[in-house]
Protein backbone atom coordinates (compact mmCIF):
# COMPACT_ATOMS: atom_id res chain seq x y z
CA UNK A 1 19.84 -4.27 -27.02
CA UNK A 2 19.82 -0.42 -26.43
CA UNK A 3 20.67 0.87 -23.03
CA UNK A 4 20.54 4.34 -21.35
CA UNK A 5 22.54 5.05 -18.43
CA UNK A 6 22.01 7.79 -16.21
CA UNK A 7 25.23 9.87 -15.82
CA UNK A 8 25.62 12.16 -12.71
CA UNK A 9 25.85 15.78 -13.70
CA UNK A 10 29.25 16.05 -11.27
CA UNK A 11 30.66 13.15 -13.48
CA UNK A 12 30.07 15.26 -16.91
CA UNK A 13 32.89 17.14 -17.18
CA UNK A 14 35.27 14.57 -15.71
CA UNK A 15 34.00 11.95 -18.38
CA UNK A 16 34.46 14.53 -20.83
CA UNK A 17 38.39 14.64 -20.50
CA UNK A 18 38.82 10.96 -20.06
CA UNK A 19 36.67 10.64 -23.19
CA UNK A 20 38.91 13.03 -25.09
CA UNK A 21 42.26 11.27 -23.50
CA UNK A 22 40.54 8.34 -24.95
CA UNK A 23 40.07 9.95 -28.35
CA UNK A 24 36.18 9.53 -28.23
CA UNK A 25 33.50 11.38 -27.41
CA UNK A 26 31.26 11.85 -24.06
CA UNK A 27 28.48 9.56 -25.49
CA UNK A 28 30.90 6.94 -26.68
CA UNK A 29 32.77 6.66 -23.68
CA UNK A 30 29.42 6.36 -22.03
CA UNK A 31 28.89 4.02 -24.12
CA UNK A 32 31.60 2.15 -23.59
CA UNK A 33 30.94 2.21 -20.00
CA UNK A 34 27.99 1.27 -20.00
CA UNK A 35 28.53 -1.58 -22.38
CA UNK A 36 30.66 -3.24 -20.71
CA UNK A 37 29.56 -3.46 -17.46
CA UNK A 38 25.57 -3.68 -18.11
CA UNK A 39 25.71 -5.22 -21.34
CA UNK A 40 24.23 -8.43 -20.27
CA UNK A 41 21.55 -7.08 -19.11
CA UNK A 42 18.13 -7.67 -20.67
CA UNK A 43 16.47 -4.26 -19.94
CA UNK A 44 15.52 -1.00 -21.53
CA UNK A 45 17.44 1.68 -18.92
CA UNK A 46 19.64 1.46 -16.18
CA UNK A 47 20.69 4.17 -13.01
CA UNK A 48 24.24 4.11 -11.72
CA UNK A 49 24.91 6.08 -8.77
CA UNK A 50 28.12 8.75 -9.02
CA UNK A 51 29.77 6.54 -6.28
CA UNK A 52 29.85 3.34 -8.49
CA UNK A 53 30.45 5.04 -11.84
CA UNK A 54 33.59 6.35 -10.36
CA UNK A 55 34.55 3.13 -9.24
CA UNK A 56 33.96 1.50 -13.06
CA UNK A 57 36.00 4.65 -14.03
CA UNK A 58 39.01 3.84 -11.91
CA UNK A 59 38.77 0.13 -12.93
CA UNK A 60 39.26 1.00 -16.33
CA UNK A 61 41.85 3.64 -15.76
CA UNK A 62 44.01 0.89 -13.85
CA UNK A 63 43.63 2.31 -10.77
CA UNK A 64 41.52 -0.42 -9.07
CA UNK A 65 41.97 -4.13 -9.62
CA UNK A 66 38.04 -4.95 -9.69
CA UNK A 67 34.84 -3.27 -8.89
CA UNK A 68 31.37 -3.99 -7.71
CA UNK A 69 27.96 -1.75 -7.43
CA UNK A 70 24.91 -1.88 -7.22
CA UNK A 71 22.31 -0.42 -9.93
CA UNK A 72 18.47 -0.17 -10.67
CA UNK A 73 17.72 -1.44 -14.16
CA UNK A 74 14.38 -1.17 -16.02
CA UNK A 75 12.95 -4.45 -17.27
CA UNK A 76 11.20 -5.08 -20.56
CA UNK A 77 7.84 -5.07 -18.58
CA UNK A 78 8.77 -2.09 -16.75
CA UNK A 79 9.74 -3.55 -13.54
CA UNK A 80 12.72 -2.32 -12.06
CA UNK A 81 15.12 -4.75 -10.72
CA UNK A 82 18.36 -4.54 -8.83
CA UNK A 83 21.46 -5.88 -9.87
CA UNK A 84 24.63 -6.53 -8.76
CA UNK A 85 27.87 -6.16 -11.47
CA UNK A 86 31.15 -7.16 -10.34
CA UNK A 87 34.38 -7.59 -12.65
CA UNK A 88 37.77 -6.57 -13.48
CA UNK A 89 39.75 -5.25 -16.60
CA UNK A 90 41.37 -8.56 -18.21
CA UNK A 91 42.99 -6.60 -21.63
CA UNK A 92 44.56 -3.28 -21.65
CA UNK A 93 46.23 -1.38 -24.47
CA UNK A 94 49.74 -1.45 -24.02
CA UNK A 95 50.47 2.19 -25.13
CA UNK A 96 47.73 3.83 -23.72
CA UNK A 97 46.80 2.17 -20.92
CA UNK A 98 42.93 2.00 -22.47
CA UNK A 99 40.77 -0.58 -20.99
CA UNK A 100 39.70 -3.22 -23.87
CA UNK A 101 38.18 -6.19 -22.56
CA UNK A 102 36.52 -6.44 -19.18
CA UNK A 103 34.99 -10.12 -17.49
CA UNK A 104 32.70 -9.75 -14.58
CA UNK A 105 29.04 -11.22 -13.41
CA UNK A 106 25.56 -9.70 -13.41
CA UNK A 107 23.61 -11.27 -10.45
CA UNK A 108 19.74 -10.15 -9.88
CA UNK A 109 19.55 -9.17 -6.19
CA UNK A 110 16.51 -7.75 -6.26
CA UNK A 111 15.10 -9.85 -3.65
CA UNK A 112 17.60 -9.33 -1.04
CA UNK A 113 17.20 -5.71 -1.87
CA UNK A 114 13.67 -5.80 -0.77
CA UNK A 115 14.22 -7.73 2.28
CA UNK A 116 16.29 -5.34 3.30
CA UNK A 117 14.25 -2.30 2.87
CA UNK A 118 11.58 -4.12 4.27
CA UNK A 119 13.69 -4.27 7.54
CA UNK A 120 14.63 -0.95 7.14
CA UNK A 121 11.21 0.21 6.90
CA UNK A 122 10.81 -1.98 10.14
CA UNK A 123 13.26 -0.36 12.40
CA UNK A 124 12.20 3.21 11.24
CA UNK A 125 8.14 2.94 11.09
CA UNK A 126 5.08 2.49 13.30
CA UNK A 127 3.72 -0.47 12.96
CA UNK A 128 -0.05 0.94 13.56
CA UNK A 129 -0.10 3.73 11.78
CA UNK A 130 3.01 3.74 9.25
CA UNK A 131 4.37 6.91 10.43
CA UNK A 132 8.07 7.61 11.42
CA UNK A 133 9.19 6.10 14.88
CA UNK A 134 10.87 7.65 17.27
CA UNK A 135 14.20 6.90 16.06
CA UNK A 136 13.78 8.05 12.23
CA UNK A 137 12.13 11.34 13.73
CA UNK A 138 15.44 12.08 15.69
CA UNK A 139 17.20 11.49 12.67
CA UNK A 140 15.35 13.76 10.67
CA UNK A 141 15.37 16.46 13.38
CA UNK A 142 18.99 16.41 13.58
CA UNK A 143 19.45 16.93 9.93
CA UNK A 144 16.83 19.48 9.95
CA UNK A 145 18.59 21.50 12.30
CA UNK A 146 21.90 21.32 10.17
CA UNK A 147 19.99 22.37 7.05
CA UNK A 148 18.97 25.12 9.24
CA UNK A 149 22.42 26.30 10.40
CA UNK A 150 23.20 26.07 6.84
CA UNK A 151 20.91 27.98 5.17
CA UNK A 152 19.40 30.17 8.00
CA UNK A 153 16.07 28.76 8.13
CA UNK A 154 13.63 28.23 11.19
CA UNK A 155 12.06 24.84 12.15
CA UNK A 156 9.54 24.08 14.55
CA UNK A 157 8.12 20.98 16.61
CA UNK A 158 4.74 20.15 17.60
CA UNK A 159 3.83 17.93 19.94
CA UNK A 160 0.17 16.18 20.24
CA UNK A 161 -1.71 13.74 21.95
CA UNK A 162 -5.68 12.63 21.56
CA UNK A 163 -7.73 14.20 25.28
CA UNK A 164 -8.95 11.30 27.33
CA UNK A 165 -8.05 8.64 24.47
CA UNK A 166 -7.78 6.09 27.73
CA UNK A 167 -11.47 6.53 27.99
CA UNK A 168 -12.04 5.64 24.22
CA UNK A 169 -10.09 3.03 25.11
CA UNK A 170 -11.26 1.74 27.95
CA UNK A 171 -15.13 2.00 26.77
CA UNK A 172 -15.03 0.74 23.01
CA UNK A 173 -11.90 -1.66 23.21
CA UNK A 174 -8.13 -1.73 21.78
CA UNK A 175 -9.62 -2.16 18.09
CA UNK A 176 -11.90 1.25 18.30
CA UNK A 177 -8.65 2.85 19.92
CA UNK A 178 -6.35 1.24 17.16
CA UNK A 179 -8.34 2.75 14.38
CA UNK A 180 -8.63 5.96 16.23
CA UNK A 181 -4.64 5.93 16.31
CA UNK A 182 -4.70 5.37 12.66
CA UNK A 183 -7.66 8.29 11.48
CA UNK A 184 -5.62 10.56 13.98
CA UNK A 185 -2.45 10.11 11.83
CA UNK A 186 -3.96 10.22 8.43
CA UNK A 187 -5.56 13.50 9.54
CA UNK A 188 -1.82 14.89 10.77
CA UNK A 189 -0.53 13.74 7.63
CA UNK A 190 -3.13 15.52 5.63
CA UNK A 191 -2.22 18.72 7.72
CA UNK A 192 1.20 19.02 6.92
CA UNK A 193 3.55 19.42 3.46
CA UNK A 194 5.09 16.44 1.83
CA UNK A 195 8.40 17.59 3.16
CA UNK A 196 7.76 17.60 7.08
CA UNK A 197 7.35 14.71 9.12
CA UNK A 198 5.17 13.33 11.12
CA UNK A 199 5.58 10.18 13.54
CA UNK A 200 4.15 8.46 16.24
CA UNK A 201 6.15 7.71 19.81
CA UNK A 202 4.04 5.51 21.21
CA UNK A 203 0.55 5.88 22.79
CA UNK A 204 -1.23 8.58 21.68
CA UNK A 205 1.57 10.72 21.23
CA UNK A 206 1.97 12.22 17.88
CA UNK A 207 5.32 14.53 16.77
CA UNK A 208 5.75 16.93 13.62
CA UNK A 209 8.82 18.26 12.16
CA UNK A 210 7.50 21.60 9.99
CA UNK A 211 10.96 22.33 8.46
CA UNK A 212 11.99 25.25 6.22
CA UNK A 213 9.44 28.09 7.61
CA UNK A 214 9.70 31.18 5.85
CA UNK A 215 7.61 32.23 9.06
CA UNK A 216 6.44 31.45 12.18
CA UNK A 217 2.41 31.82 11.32
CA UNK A 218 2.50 28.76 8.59
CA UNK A 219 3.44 26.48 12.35
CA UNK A 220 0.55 28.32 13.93
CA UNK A 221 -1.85 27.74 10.84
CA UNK A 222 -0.98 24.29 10.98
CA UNK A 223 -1.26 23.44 14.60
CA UNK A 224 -5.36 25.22 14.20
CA UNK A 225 -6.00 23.74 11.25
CA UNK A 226 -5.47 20.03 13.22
CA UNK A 227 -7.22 20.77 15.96
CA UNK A 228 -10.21 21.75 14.08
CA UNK A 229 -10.25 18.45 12.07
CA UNK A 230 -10.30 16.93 15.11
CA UNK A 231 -13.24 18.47 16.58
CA UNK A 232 -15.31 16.90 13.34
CA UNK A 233 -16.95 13.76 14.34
CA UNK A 234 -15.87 10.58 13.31
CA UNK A 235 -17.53 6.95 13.04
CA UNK A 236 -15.60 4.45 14.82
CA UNK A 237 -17.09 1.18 16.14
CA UNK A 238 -20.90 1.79 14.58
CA UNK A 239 -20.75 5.23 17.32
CA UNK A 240 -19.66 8.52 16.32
CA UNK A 241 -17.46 9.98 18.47
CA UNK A 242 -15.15 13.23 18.95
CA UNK A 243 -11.65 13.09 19.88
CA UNK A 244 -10.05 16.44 20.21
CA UNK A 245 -6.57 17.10 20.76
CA UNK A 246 -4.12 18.99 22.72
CA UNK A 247 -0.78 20.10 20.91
CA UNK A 248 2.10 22.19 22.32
CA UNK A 249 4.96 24.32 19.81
CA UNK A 250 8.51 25.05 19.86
CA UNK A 251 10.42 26.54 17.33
CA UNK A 252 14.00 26.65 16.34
CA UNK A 253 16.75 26.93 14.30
CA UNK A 254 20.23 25.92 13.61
CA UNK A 255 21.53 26.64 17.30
CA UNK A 256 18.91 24.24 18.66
CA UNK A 257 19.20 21.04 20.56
CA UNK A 258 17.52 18.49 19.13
CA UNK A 259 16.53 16.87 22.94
CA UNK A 260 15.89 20.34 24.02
CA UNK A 261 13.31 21.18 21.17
CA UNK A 262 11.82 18.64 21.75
CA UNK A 263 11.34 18.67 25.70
CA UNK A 264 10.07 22.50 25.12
CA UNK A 265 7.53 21.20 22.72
CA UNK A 266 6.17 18.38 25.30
CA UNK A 267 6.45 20.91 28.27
CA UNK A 268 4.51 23.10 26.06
CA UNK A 269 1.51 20.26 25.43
CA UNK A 270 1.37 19.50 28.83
CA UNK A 271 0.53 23.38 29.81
CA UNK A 272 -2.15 23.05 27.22
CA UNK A 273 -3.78 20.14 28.65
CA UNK A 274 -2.95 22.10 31.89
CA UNK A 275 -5.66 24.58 30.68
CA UNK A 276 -8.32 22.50 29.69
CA UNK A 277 -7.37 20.72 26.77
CA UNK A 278 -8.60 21.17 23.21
CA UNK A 279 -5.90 23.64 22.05
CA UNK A 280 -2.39 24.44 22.14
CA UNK A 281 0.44 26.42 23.44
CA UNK A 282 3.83 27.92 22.16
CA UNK A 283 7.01 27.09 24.74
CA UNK A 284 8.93 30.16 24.99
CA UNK A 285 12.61 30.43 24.35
């Protein structure tokens, strides 16, 4: 059985001099690596992470009794599956110190794997729509805002709700407003770059994160481009309806707070609705 294992570019050099401490070469002592801690494996590829190829490393080097990590491999059918390796060095060269016989287990955990993503996904997602909650927005803001600090970048927030979506509500039932919900956020998704996020807070309130602007106009060309999709009528119910929106804007960078940014850009939606709805309005520093 042939095997491929993904090395982490930081690892390269590193491997390098242990391989030529070792008297092999890069691709043998990747080899070797590989072999014995995937070798049971019945699969065509496998990805190790530079966190648990260190950890094989220092097993083998003596300088941990056992290790344990978690990899993707590639099954014959192309599936990936997740496994579990776990083991210890059991035969060492007494001159060198070189690892030559390792015993461990290979457990398929694939399963539990997907449970737990599934829970992740769970705790971080809108149930209705499949956008980002509340919770994984923050996240992402806060990050956003470091990357910004870092690299000098602006950000911006924009905040958006559906005008009179209680009506719509109220007259065609939770369903018709449900599926509202849902072609409001596929349009918002459509609007925006695979990179920024967009989530739902509950309601009708919508929230995007447009990170990385190289200026200020790509936010305002975004912000007009979703209000005009949502001027187009849409069939919900057997009855075509419109459902415009309101949105408001604030921008930052990395000196922004993320609860601050994000009050500006709901103080700024509210003096939108404020003026009559169906458009939007930039908060001001």
């Amino acid at each position: 059985m042939t095997l491929i294992i993904n090395i982490p570019p930081e690892l390269e050099s590193r491997l390098q001099q242990e391989a030529s401490l070792q008297g092999g070469a890069l691709d043998e002592y990747a080899r070797m690596l590989l072999e014995k801690t995937l070798a049971p494996i019945n699969s065509g590829r496998a990805e190790i992470s530079k966190g648990d190829a260190w950890s094989v490393l220092e097993s083998m080097k003596g300088a941990r009794p056992v290790y344990a990590l978690e990899h993707r491999v590639r099954a014959r059918n192309g599936e990936w599956r997740w496994i579990l390796s776990r083991g210890r060095v059991t035969e060492r060269d007494p001159a060198s110190g070189r690892a030559l016989r390792m015993i461990g287990t290979n457990v398929d955990i694939t399963d539990r794997r997907r449970m737990e993503e599934a829970i992740q996904s769970a705790a971080e997602s809108d149930a209705l729509t499949g956008l980002a909650n509340r919770r994984l927005f923050t996240d992402r803001l806060r990050l956003a805002i470091a990357r910004s600090r870092r690299g000098g970048t602006q950000l911006a927030v924009l905040y958006l709700d559906i005008d009179h979506f209680k009506q719509v509500n109220d007259s065609l039932g939770h369903a018709a407003g449900d599926a509202l919900l849902r072609d409001f956020a596929a349009r918002l998704r459509a609007s925006v770059r695979a990179t920024d996020t967009v989530a739902r807070f509950g309601g009708d309130e919508f929230v995007i994160l447009l990170e990385d602007l190289k200026e200020r106009e790509h936010a305002l060309r975004v912000v007009e481009k979703i209000l005009e999709d949502c001027r187009q009528p849409l069939r919900i119910e057997e009855r075509q309806i419109v459902a415009t929106a309101s949105a408001g804007l604030a921008y930052g960078d990395g000196t922004a707070d993320d609860a601050a940014l994000l009050k500006r850009a709901d103080a700024a939606l509210y003096a939108a609705k404020a003026a009559g709805r169906d458009g939007y309005r930039v908060a001001e520093r």
